[in-house]
C-alpha atoms as a PDB file:
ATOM      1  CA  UNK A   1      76.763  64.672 175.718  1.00  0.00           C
ATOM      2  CA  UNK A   2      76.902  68.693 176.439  1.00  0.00           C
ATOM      3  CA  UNK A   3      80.193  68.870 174.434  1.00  0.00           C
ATOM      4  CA  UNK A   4      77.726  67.063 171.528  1.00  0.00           C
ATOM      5  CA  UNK A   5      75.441  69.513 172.285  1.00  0.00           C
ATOM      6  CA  UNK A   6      77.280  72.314 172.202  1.00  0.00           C
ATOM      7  CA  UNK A   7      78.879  71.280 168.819  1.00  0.00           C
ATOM      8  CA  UNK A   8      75.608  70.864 167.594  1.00  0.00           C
ATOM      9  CA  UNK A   9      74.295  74.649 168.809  1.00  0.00           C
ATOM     10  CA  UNK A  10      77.581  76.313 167.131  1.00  0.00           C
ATOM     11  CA  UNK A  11      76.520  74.607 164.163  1.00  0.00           C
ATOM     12  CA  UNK A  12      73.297  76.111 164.133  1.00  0.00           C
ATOM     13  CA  UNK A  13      74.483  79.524 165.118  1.00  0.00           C
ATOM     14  CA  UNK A  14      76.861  79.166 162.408  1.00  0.00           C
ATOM     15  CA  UNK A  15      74.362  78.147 159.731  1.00  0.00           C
ATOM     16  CA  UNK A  16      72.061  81.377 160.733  1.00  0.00           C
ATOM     17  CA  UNK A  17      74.611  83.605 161.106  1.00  0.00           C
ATOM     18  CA  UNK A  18      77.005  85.030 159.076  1.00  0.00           C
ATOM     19  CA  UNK A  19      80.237  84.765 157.249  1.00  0.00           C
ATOM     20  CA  UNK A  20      80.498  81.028 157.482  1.00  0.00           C
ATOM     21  CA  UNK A  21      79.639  79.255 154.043  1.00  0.00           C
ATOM     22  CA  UNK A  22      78.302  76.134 153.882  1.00  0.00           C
ATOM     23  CA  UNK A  23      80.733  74.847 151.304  1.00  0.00           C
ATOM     24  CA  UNK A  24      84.250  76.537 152.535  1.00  0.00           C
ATOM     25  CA  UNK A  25      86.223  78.600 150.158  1.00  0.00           C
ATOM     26  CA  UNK A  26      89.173  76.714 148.836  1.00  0.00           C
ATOM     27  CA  UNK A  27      92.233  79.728 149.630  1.00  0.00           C
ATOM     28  CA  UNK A  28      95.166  77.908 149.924  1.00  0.00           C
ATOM     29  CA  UNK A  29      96.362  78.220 146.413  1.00  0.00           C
ATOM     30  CA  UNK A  30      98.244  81.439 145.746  1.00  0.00           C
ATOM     31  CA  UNK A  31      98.038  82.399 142.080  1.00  0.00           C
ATOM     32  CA  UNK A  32      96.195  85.068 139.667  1.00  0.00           C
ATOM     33  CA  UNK A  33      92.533  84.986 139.671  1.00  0.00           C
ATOM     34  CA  UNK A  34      90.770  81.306 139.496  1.00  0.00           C
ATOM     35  CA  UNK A  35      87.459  79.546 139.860  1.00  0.00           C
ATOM     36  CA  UNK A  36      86.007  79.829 143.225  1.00  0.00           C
ATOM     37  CA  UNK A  37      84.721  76.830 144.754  1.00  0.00           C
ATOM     38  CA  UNK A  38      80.523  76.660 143.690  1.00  0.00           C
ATOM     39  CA  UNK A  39      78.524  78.504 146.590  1.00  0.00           C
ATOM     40  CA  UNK A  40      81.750  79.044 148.823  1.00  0.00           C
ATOM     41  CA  UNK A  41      80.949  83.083 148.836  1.00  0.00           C
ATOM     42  CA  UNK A  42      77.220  82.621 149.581  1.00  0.00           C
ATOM     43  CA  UNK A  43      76.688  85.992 150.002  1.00  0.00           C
ATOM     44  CA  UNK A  44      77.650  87.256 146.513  1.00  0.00           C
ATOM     45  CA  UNK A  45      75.084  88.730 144.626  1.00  0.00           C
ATOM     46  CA  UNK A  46      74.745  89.408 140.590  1.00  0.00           C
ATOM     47  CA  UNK A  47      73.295  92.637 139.803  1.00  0.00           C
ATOM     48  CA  UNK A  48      71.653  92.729 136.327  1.00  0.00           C
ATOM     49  CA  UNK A  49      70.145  94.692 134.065  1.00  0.00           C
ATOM     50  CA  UNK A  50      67.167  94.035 131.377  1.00  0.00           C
ATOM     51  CA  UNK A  51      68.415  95.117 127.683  1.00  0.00           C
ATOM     52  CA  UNK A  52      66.961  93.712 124.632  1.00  0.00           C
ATOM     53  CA  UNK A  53      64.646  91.276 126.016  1.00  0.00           C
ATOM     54  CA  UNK A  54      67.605  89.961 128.157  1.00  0.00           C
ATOM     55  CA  UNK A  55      68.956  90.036 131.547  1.00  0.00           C
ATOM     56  CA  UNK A  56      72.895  90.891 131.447  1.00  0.00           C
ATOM     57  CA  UNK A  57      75.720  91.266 134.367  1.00  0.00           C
ATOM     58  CA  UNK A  58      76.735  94.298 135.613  1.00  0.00           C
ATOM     59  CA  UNK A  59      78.048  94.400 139.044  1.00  0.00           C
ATOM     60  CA  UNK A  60      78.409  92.631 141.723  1.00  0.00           C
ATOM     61  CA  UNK A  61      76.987  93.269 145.379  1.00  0.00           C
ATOM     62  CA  UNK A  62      76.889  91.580 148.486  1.00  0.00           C
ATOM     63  CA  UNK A  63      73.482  89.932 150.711  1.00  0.00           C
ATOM     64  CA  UNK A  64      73.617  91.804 154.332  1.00  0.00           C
ATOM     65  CA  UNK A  65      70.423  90.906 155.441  1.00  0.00           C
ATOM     66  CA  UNK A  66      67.790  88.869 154.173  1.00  0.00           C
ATOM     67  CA  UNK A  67      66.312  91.779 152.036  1.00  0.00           C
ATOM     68  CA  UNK A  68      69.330  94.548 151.658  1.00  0.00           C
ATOM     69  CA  UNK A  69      72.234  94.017 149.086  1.00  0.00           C
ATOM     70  CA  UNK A  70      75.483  96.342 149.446  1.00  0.00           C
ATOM     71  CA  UNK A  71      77.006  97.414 145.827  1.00  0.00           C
ATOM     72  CA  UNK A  72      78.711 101.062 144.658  1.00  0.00           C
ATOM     73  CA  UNK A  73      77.125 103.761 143.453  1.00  0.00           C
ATOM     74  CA  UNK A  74      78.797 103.880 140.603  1.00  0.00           C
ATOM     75  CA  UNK A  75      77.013 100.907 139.155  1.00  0.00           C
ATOM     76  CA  UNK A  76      73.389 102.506 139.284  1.00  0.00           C
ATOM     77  CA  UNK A  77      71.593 104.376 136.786  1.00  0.00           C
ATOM     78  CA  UNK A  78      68.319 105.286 137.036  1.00  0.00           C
ATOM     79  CA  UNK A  79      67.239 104.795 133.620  1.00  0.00           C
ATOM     80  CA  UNK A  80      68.074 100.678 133.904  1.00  0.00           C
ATOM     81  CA  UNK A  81      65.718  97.788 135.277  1.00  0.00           C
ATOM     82  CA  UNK A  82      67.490  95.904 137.768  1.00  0.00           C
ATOM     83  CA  UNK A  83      67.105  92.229 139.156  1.00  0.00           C
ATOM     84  CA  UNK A  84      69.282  90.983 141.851  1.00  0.00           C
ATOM     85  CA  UNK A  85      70.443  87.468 141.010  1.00  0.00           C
ATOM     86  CA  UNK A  86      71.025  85.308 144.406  1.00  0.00           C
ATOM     87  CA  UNK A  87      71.916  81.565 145.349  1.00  0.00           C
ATOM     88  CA  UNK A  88      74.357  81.489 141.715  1.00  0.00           C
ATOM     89  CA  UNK A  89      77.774  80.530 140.592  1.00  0.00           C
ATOM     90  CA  UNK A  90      77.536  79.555 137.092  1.00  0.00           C
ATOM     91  CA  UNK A  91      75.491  82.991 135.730  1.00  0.00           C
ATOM     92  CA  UNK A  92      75.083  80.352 132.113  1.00  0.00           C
ATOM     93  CA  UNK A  93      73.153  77.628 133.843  1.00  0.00           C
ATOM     94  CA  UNK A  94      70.024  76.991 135.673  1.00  0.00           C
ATOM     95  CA  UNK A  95      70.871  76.382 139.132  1.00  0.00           C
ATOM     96  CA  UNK A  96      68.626  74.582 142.055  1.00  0.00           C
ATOM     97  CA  UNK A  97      68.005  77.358 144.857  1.00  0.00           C
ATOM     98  CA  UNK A  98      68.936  80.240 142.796  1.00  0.00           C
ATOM     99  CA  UNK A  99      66.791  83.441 142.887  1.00  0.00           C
ATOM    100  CA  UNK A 100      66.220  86.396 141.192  1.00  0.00           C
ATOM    101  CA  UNK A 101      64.179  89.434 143.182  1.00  0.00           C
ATOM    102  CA  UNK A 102      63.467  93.079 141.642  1.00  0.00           C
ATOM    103  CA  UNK A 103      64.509  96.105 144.329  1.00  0.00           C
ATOM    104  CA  UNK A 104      62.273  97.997 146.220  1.00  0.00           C
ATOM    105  CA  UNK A 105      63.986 100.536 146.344  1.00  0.00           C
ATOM    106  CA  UNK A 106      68.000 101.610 145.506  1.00  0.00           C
ATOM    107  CA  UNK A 107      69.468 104.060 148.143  1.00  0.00           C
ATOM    108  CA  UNK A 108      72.847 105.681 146.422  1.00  0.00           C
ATOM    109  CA  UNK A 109      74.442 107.896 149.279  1.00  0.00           C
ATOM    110  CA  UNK A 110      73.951 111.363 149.215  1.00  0.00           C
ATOM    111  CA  UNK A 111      77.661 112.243 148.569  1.00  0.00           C
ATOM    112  CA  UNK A 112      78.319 110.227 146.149  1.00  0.00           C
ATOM    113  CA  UNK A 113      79.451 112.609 142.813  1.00  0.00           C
ATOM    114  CA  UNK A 114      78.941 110.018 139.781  1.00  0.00           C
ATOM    115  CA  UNK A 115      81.772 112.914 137.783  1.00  0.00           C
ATOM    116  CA  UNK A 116      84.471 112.039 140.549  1.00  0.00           C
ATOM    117  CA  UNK A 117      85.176 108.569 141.585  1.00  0.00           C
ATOM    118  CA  UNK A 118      88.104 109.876 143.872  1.00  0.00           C
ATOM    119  CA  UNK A 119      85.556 111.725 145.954  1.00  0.00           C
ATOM    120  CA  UNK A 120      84.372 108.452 147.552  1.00  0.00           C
ATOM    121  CA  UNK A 121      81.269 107.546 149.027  1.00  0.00           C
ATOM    122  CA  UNK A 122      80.783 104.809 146.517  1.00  0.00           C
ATOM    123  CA  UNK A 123      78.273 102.911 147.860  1.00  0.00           C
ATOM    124  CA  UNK A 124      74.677 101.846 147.660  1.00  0.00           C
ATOM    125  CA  UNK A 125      71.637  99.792 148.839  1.00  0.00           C
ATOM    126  CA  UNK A 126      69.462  98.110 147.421  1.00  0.00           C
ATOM    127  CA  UNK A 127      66.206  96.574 149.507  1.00  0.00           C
ATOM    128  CA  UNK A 128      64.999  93.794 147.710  1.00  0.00           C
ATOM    129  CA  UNK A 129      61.368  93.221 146.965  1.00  0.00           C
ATOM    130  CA  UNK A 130      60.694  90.557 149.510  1.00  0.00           C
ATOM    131  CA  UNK A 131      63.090  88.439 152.369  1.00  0.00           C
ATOM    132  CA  UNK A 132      64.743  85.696 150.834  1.00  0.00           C
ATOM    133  CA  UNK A 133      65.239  82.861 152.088  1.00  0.00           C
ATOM    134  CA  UNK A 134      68.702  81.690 153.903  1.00  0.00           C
ATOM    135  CA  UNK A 135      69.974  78.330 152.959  1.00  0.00           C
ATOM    136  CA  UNK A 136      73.302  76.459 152.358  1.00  0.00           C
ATOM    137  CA  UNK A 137      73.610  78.424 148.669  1.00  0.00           C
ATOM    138  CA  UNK A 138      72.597  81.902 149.947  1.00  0.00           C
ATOM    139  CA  UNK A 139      74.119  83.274 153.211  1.00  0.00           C
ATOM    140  CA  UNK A 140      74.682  86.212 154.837  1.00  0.00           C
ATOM    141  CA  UNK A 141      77.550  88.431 155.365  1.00  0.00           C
ATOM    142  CA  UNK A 142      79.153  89.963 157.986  1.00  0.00           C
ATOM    143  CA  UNK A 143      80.252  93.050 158.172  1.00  0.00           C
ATOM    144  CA  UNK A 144      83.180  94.048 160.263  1.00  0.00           C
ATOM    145  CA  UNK A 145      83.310  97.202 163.405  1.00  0.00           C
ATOM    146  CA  UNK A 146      82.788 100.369 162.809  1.00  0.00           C
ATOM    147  CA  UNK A 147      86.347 102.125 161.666  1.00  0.00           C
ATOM    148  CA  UNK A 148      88.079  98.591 161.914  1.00  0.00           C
ATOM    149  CA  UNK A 149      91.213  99.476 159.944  1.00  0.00           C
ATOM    150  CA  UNK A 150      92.960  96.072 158.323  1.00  0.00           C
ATOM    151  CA  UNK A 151      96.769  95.907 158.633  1.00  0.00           C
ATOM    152  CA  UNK A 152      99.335  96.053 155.253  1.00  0.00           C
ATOM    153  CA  UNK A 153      99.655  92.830 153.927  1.00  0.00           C
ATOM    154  CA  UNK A 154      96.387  91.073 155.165  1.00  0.00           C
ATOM    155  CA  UNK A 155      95.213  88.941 153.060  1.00  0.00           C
ATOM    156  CA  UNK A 156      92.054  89.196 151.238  1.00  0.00           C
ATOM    157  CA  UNK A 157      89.341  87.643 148.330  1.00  0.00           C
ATOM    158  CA  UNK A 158      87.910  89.402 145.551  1.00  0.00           C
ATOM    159  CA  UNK A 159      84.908  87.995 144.256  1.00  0.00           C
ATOM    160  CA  UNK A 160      83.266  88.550 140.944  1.00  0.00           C
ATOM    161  CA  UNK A 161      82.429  88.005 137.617  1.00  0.00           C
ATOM    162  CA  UNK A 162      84.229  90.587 135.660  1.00  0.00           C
ATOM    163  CA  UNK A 163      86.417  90.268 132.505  1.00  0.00           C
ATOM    164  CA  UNK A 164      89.254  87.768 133.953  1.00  0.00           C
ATOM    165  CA  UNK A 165      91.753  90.541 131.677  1.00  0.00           C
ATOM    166  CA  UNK A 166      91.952  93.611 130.241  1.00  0.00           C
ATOM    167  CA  UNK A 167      89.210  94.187 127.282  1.00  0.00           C
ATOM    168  CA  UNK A 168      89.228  90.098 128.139  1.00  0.00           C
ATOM    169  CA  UNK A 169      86.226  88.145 128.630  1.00  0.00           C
ATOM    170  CA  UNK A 170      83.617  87.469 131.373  1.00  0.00           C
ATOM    171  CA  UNK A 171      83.584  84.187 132.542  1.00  0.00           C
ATOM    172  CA  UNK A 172      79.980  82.192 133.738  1.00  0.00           C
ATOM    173  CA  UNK A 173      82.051  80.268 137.023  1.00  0.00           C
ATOM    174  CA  UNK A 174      82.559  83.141 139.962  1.00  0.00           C
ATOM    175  CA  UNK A 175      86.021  83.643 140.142  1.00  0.00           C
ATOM    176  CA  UNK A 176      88.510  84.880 143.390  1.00  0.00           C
ATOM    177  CA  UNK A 177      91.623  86.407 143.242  1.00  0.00           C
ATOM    178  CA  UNK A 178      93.736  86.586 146.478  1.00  0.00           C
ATOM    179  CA  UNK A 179      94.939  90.941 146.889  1.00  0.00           C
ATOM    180  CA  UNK A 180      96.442  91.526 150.072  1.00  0.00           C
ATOM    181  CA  UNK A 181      95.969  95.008 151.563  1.00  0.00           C
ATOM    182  CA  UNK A 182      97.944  98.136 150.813  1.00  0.00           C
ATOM    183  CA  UNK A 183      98.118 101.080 153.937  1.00  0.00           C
ATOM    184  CA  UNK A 184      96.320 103.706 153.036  1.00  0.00           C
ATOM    185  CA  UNK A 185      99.816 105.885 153.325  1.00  0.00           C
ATOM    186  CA  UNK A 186     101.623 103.915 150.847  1.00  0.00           C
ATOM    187  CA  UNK A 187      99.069 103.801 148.409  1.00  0.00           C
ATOM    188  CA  UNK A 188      98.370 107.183 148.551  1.00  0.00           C
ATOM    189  CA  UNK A 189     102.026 107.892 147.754  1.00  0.00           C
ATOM    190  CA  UNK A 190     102.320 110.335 144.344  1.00  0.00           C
ATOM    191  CA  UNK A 191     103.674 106.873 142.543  1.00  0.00           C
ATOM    192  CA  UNK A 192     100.634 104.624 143.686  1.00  0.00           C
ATOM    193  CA  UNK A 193      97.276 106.512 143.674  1.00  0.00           C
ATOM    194  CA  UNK A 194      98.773 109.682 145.000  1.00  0.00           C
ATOM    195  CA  UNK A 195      95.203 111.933 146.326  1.00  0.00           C
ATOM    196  CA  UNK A 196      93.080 109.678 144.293  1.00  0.00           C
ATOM    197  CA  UNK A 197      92.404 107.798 147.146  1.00  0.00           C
ATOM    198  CA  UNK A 198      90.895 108.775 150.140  1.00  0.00           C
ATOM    199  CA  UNK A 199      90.719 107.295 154.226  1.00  0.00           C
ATOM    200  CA  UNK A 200      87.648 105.999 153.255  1.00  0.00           C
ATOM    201  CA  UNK A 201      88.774 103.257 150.557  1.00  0.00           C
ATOM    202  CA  UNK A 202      90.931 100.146 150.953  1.00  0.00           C
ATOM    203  CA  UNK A 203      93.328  99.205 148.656  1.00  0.00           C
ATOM    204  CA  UNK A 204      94.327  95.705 147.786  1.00  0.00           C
ATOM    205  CA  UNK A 205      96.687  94.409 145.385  1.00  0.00           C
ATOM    206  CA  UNK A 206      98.924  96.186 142.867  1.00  0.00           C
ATOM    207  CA  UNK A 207     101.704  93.677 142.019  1.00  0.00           C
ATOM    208  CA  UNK A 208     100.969  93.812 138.373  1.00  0.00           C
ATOM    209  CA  UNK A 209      99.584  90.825 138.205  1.00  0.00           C
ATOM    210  CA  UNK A 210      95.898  89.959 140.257  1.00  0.00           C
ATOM    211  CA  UNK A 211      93.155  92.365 140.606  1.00  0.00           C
ATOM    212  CA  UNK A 212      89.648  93.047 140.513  1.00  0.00           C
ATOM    213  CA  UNK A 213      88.309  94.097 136.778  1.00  0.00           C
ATOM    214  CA  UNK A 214      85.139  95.565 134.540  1.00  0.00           C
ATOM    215  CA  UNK A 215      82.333  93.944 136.333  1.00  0.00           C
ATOM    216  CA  UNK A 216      83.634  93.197 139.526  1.00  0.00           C
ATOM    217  CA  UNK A 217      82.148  96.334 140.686  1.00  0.00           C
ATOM    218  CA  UNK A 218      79.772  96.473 143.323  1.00  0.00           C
ATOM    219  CA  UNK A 219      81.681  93.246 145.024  1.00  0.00           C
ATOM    220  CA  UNK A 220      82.758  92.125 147.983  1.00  0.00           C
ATOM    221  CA  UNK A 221      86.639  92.382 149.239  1.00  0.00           C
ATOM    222  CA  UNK A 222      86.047  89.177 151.658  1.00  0.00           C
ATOM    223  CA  UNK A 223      88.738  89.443 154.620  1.00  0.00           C
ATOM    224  CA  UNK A 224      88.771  86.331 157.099  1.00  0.00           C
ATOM    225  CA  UNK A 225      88.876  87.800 160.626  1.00  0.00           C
ATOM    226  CA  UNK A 226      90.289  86.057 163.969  1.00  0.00           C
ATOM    227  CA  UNK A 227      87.301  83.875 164.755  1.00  0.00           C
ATOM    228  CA  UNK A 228      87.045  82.403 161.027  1.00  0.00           C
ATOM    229  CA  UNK A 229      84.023  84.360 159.894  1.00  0.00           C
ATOM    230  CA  UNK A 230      84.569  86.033 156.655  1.00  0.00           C
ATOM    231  CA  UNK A 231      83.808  90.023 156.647  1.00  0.00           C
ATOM    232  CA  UNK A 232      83.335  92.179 153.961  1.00  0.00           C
ATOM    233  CA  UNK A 233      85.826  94.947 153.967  1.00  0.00           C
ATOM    234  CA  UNK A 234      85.271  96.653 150.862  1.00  0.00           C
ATOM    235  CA  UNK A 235      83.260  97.302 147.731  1.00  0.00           C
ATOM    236  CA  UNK A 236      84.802  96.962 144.690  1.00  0.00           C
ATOM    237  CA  UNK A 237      85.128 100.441 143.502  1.00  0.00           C
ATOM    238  CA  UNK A 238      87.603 101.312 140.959  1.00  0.00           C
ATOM    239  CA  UNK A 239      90.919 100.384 139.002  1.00  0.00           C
ATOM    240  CA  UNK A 240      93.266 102.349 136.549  1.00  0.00           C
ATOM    241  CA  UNK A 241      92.554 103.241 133.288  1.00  0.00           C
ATOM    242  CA  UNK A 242      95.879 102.019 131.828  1.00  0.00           C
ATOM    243  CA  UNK A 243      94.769  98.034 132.516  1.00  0.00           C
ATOM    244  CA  UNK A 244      93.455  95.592 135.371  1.00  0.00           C
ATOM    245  CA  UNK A 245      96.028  94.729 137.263  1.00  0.00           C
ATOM    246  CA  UNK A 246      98.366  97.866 136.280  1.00  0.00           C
ATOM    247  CA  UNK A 247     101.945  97.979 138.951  1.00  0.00           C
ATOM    248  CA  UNK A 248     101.100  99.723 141.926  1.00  0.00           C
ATOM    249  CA  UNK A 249      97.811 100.544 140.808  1.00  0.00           C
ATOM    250  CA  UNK A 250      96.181  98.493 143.200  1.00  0.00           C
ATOM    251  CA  UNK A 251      92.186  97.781 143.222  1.00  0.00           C
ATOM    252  CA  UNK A 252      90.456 100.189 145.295  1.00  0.00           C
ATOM    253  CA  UNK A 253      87.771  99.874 147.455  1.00  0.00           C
ATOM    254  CA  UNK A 254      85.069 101.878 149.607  1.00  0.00           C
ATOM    255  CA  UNK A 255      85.605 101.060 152.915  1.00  0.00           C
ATOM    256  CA  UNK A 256      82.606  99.602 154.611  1.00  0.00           C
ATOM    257  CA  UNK A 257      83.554 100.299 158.236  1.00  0.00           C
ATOM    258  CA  UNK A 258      83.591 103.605 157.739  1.00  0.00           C
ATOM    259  CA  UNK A 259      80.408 103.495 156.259  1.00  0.00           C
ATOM    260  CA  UNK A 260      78.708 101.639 159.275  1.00  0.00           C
ATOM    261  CA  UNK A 261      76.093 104.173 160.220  1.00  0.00           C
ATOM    262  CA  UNK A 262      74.978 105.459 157.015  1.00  0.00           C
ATOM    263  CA  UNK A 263      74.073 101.347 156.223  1.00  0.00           C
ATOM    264  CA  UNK A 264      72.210 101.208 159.637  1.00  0.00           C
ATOM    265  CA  UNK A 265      70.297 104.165 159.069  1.00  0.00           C
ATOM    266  CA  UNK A 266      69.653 103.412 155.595  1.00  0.00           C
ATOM    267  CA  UNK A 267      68.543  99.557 156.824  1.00  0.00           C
ATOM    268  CA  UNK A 268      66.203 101.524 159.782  1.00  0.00           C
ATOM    269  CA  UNK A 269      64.474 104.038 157.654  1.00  0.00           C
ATOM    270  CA  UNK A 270      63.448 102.443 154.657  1.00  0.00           C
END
């Protein structure tokens, strides 16, 4: 009976914590990017904005807490109206549980320089309007330690719903691509990203053939840690200019653990 128990208490803790999806990702399959599993990355947000009497994709982002969403700076302008689009995997269709919320207020860090990408500090938050509320289609995060460095070759999930090519189109089904992480010394070697990329980014991918894309921004780099929780690593940042999924132009990231204060303060003061 206590071993019952106790299955049924890690359950619970499970379901109110974070990085465990109700509905599993399906990441066995190796290949180029692909339709994710519905509501396996529970914490994925859609950030829209209103243009011509219509709400329209932008970026992604990624629920921390129950009214804060993590995206990059790059993907805020303060002449748009934003809406935060929860609970959703088809972005076409009307989905049970799904909700939209309007920000409070959008908190773009300080050093962010929207004329240099390669400066870093591409991130932002964005408090939502009200808490929403946690269930099987709309989870939480985690987020991993401060400074947590992940080793060459660890694999990791982009999630999104950018163009699935080049100039290609956007599909309505989230879709994850498997990018396994490049050191920070290789790809800042002068035939990767050379100084482009700074201790504060992650980079993932760059075999020519899987990355992240135009509206992926803003999302999560989901990295499964020891325990089986999924953390997100990084914030989908920036690509090359020459294509997608360019050789040895991997997708680059902002590092969230080295951006672990500045969120808590952020989350404390506002």
């Amino acid at each position: 009976m206590l071993g019952v128990l106790f299955a049924v208490l890690s359950l619970a803790a499970a379901a109110f914590g974070c990085g465990v999806p109700a509905y599993p990702p399906l990441v066995s399959r190796v290949v180029g990017g692909e339709d994710a599993r519905p509501f396996s990355w529970p914490w994925q947000a859609s950030l829209q904005y209103y243009s011509n009497g219509q709400w329209r994709h932008t970026c992604g982002g990624t629920l921390i807490a129950t009214n804060w969403v993590l995206t990059a700076a790059h993907c805020i302008s303060s002449s748009r109206t934003y809406r935060v689009y929860l609970g959703k995997y088809n972005l076409a269709a009307e989905e049970a549980g799904s909700v939209a919320l309007s920000p409070e207020k959008i908190i773009v860090n300080k050093n962010w320089n929207s004329n240099d990408v390669s400066k870093g500090y591409d991130i932002a938050l964005i408090k939502l309007s009200q808490h929403v509320t946690l269930t099987d289609h709309i989870q939480l995060a985690c987020l991993p330690p401060a400074q947590s460095i992940l080793s060459a070759n660890t694999a990791c999930y982009v999630t999104g719903w950018g163009r699935l090519q080049t100039n290609g189109p956007t599909p309505d089904d989230l879709q994850q691509a498997l990018l396994r992480i490049v050191s920070h010394a290789t790809c800042s070697q002068s035939t990767w990203w050379g100084s482009s990329v700074k201790t504060n980014m992650v980079c993932a991918g760059g075999d020519g053939v899987t990355s992240s894309c135009n509206g992926d921004s803003g999302g999560p780099l989901n990295c499964q840690n020891a325990d089986g929780r999924w953390e997100v690593h990084g914030i989908v940042s920036f690509g090359s200019s020459l294509g997608c999924n360019y050789y040895r132009k991997p997708s680059v990231f902002t590092r969230v653990s080295a951006f672990d204060s500045w969120i808590q303060e952020v989350m404390a003061n506002y």
